[in-house]
N, C-alpha and C. Protein backbone atom coordinates (compact mmCIF):
# COMPACT_ATOMS: atom_id res chain seq x y z
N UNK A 1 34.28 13.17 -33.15
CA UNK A 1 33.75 12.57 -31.95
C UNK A 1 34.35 11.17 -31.84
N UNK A 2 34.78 10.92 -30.89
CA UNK A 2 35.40 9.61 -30.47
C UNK A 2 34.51 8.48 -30.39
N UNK A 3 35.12 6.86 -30.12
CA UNK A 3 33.75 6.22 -30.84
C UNK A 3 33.60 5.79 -29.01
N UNK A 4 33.90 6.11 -28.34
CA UNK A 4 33.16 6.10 -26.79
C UNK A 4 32.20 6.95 -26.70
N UNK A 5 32.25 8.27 -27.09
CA UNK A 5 31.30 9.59 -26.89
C UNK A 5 30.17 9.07 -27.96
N UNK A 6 30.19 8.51 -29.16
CA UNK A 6 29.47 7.95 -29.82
C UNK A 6 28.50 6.73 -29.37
N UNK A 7 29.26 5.97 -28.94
CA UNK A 7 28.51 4.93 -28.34
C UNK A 7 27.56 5.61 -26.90
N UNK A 8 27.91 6.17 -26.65
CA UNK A 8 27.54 7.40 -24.89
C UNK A 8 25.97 8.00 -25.49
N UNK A 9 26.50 8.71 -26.52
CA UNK A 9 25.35 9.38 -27.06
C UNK A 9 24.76 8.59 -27.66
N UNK A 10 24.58 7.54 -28.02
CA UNK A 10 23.96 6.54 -29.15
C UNK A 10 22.91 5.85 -28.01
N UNK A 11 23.28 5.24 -26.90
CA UNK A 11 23.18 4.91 -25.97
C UNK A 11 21.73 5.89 -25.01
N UNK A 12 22.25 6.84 -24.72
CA UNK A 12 21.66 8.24 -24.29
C UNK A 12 20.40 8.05 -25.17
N UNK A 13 20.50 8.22 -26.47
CA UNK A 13 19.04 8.64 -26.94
C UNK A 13 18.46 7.42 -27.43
N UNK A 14 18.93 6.14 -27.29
CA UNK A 14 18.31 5.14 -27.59
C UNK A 14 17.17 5.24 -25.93
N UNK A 15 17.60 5.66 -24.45
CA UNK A 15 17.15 5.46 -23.09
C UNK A 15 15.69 6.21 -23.29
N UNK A 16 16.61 7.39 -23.67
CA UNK A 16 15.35 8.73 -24.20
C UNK A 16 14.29 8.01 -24.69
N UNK A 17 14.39 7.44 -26.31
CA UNK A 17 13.39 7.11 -27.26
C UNK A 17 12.67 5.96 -26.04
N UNK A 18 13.10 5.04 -25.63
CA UNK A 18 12.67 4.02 -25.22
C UNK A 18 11.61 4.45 -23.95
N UNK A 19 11.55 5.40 -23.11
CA UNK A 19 11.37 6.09 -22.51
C UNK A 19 9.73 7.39 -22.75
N UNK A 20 10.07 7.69 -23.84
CA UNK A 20 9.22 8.21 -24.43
C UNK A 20 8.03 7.14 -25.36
N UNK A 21 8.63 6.52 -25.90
CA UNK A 21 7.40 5.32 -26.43
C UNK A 21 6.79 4.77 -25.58
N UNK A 22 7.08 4.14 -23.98
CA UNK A 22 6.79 3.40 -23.22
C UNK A 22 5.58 4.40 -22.09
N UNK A 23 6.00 5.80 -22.10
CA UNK A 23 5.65 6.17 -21.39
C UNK A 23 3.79 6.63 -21.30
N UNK A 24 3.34 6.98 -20.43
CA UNK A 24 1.46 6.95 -21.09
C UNK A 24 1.52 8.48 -20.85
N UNK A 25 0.99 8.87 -22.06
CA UNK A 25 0.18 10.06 -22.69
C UNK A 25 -0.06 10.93 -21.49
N UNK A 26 0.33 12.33 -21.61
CA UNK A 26 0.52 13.39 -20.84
C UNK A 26 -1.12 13.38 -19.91
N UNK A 27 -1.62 12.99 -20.90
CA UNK A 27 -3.17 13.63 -20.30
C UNK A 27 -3.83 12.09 -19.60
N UNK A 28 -3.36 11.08 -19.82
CA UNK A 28 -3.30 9.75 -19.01
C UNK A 28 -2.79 10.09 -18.13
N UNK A 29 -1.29 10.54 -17.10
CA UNK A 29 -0.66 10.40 -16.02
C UNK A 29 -1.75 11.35 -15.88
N UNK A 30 -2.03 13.35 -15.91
CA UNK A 30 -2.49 14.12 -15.55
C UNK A 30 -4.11 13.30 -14.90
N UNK A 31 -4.81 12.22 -15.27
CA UNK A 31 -5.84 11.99 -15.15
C UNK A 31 -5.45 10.51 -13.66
N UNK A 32 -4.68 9.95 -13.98
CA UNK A 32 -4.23 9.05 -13.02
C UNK A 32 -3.89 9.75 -11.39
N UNK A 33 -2.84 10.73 -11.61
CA UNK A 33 -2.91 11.88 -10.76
C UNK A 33 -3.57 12.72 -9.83
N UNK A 34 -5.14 12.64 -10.90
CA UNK A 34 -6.30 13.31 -9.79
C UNK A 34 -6.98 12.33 -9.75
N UNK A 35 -7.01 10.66 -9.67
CA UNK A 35 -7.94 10.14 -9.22
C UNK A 35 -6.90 9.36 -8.38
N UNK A 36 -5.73 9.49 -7.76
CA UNK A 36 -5.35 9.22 -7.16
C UNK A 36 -5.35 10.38 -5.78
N UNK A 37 -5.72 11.11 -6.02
CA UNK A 37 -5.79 12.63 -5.14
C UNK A 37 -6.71 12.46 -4.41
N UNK A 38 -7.73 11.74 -5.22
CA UNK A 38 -9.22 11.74 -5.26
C UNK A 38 -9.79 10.72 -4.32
N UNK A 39 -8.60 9.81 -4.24
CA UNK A 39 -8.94 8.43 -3.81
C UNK A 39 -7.84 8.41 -2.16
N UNK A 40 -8.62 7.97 -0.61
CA UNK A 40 -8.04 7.90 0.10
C UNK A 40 -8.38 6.50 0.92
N UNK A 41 -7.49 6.31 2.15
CA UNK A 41 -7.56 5.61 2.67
C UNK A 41 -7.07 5.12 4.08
N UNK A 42 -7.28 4.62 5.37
CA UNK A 42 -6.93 4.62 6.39
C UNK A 42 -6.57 3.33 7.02
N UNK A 43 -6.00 3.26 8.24
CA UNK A 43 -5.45 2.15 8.97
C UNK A 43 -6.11 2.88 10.21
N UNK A 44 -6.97 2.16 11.36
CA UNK A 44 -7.27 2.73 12.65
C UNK A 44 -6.16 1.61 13.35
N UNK A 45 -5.92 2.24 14.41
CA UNK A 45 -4.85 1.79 15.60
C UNK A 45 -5.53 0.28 16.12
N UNK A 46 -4.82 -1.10 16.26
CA UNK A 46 -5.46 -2.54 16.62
C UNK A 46 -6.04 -1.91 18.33
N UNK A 47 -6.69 -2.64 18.39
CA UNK A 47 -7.83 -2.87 20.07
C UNK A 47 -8.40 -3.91 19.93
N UNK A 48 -8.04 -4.12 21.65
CA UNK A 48 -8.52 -5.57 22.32
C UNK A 48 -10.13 -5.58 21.99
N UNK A 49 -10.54 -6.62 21.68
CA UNK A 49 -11.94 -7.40 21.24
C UNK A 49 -11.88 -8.53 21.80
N UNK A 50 -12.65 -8.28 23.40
CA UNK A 50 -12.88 -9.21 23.83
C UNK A 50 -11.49 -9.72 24.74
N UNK A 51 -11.38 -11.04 25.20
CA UNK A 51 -10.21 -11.35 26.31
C UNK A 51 -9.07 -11.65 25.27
N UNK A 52 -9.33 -12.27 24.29
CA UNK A 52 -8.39 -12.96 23.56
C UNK A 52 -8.32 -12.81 21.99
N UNK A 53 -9.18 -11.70 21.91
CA UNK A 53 -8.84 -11.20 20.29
C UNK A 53 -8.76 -9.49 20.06
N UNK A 54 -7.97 -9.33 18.98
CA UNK A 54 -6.97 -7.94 18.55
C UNK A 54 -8.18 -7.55 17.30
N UNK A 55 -8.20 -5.98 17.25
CA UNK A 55 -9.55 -5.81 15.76
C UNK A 55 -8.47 -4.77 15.43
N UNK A 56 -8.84 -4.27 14.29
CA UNK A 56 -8.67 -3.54 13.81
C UNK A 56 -9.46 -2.75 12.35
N UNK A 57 -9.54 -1.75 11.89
CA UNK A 57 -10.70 -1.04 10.85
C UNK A 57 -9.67 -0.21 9.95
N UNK A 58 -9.81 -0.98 8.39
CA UNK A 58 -9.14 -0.05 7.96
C UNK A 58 -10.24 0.03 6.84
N UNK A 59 -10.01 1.20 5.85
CA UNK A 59 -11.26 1.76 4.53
C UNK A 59 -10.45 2.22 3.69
N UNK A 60 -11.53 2.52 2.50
CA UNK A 60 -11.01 3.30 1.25
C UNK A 60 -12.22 4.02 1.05
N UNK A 61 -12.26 5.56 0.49
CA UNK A 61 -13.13 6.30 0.00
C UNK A 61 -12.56 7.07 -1.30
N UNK A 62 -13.97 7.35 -2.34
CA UNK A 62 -13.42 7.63 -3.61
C UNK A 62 -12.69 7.10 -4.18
N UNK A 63 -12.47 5.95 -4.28
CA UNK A 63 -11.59 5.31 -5.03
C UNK A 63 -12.36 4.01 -5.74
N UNK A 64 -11.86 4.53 -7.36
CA UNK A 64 -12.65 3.28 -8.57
C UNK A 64 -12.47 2.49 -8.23
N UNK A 65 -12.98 1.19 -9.32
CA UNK A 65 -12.62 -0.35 -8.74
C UNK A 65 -10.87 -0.60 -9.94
N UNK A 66 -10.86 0.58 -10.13
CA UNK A 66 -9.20 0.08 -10.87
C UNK A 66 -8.04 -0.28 -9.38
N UNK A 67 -8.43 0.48 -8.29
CA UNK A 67 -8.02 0.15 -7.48
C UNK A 67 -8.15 -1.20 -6.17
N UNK A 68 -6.88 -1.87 -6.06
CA UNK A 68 -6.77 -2.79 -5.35
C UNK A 68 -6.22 -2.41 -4.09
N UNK A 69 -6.61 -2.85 -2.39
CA UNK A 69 -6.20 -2.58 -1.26
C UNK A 69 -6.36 -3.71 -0.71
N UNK A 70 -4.52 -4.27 0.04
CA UNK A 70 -5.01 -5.20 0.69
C UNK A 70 -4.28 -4.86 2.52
N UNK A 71 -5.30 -5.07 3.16
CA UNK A 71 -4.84 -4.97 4.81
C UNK A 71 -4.10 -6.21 5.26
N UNK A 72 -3.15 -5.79 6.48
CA UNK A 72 -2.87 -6.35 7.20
C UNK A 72 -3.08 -6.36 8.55
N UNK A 73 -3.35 -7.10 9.24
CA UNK A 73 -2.98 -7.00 11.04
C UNK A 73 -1.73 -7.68 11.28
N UNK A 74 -0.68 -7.02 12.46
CA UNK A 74 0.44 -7.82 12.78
C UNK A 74 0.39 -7.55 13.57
N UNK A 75 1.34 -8.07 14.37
CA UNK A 75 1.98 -8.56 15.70
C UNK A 75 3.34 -8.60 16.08
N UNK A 76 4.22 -7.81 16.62
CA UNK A 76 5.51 -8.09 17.05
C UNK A 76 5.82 -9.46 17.42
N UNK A 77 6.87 -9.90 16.53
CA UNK A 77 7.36 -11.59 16.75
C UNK A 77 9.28 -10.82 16.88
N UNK A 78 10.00 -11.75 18.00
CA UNK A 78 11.32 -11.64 17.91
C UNK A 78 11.92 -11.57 16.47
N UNK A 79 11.19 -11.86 15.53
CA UNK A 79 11.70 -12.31 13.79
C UNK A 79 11.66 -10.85 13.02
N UNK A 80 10.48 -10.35 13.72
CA UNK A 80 9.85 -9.37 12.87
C UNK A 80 8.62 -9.04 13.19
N UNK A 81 7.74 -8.62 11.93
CA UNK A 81 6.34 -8.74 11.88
C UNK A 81 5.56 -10.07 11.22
N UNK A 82 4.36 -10.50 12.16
CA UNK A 82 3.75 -11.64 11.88
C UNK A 82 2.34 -11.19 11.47
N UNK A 83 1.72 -11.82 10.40
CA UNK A 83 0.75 -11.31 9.61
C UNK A 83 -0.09 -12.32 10.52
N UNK A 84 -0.81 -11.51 11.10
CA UNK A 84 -2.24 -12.63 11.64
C UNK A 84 -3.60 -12.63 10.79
N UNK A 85 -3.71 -11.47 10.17
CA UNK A 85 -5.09 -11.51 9.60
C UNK A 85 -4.88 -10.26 7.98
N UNK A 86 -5.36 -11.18 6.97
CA UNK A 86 -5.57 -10.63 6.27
C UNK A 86 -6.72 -10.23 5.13
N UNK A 87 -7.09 -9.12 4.77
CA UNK A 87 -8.32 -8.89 3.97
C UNK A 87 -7.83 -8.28 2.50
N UNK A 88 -8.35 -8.32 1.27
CA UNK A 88 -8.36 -7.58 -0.07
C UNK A 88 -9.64 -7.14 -0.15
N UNK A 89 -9.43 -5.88 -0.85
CA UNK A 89 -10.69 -5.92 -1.55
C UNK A 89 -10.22 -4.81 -2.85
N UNK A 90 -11.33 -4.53 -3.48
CA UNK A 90 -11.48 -3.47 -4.58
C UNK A 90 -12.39 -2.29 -4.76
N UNK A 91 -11.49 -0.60 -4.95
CA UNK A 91 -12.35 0.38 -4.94
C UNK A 91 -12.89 1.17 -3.07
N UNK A 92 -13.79 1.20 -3.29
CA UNK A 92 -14.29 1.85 -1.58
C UNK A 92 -15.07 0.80 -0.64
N UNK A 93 -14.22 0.72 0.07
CA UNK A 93 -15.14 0.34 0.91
C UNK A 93 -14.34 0.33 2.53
N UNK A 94 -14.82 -0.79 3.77
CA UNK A 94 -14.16 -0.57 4.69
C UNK A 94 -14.47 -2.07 5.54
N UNK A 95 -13.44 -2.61 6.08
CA UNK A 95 -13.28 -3.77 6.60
C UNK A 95 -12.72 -3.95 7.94
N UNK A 96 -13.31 -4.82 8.88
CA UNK A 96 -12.55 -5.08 10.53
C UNK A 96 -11.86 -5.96 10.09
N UNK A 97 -10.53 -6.47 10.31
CA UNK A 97 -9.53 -7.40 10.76
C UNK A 97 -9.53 -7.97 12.34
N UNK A 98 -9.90 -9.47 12.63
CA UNK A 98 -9.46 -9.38 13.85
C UNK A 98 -8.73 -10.99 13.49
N UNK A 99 -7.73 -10.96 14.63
CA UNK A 99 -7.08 -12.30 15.02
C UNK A 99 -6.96 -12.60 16.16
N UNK A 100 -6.80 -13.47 16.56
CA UNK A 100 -6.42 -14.25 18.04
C UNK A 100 -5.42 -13.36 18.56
N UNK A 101 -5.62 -13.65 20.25
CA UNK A 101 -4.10 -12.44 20.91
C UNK A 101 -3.83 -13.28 21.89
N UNK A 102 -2.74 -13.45 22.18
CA UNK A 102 -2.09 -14.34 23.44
C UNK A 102 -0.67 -13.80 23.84
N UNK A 103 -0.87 -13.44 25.21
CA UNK A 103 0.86 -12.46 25.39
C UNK A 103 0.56 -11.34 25.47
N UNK A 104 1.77 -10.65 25.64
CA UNK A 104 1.68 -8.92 25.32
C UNK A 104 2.77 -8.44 23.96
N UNK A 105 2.11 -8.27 23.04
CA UNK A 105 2.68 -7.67 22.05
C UNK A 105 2.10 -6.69 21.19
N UNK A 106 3.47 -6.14 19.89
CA UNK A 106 2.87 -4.65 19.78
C UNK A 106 2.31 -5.44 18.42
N UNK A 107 0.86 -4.94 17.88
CA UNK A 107 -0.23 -4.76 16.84
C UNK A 107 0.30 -3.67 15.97
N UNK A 108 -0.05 -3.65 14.61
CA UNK A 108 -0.31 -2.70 14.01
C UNK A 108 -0.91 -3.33 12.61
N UNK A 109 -2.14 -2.08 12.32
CA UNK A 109 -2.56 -2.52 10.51
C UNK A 109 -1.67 -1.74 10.05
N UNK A 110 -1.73 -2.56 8.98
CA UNK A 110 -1.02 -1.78 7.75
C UNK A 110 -1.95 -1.82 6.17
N UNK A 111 -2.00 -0.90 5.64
CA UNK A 111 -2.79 -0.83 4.30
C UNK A 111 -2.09 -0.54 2.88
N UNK A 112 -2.38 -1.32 2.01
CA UNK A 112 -1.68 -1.16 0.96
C UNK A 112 -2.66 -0.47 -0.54
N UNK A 113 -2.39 0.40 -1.10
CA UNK A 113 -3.30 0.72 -2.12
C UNK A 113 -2.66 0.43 -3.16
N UNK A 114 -3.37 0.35 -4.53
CA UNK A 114 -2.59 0.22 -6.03
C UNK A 114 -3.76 0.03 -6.95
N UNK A 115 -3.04 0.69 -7.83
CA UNK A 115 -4.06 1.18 -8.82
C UNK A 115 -3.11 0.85 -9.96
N UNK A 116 -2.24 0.53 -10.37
CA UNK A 116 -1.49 -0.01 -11.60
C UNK A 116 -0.70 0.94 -11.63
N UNK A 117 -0.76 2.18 -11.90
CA UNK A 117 0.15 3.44 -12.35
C UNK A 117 0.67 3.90 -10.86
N UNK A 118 -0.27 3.75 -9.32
CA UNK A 118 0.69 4.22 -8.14
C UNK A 118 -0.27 3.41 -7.27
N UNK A 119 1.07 3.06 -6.46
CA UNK A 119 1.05 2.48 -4.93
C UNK A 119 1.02 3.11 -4.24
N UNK A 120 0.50 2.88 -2.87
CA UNK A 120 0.82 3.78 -1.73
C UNK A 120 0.50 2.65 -0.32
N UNK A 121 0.87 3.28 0.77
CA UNK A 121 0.77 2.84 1.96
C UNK A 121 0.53 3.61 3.06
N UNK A 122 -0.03 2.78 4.27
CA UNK A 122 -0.42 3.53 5.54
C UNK A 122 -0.50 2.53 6.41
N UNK A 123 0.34 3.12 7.68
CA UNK A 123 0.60 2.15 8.62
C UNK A 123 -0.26 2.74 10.08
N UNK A 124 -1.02 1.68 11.30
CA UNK A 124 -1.37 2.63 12.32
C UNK A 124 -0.04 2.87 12.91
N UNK A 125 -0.78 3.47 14.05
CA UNK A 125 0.28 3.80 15.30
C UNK A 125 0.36 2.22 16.02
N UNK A 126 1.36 1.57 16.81
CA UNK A 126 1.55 0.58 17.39
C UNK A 126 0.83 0.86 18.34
N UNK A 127 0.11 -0.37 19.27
CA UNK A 127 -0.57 -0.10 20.82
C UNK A 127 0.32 -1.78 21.04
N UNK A 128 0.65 -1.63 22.23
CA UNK A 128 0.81 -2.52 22.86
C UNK A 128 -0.29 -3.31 23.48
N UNK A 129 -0.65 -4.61 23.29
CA UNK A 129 -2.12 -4.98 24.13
C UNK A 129 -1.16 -6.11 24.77
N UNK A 130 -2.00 -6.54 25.98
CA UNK A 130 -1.80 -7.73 27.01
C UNK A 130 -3.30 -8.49 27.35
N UNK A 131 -2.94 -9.54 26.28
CA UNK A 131 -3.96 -10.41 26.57
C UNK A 131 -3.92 -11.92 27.22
């Protein structure tokens, strides 16, 4: 064996080992897995509140307090997206977002979940409001 294919394979099962020590216990992911199954969560579409303010409702159900969710409300800016209002919390529960609205632009929540072992996300549908 050549000392490239050596170093290749030396290499190779050093990734392996490192990989396998680091990794959590078959019956840890299998358990992370169904309480992530277990655990959901939503973004409702932003609406006008009132002349001059945007709401929005997003939640979590079944889900421990290992889990962290934090919302957003935005707003179409020429830049991008502009964060007007934001909430955290931990585990289940369910929260309104509202911010100020001036103009016509497009809204949307966005929700973030994490639990250490998996992330996830959920975005609404855009509404255009004119306030």
């Amino acid at each position: 064996m050549s000392t490239l294919m050596r170093a290749a394979a030396l290499a190779l099962g050093s990734a392996v080992l490192a990989t396998a020590l680091t990794a959590p216990p078959v019956h840890a992911q299998e358990a992370a897995a169904a309480e992530a199954a277990a655990c959901s969560f939503y973004a409702n579409a932003p609406y006008k509140s009132g002349s001059r303010t945007v709401a929005a409702r997003a939640g979590s159900s079944g889900c421990p307090t290992n889990w962290t969710f934090n919302a957003y409300l935005e707003s179409s800016r020429w830049w991008g997206w502009a964060r007007d209002s934001h909430v955290r919390w931990v585990g289940s529960s369910s929260r309104t977002l509202s911010a100020g609205c001036a103009g016509t632009h497009e809204h949307r929540l966005r929700i973030v979940g994490d639990n250490g072992l998996w992330n996830s996300s959920e975005t609404s549908r855009e509404v255009t409001l004119h306030c």
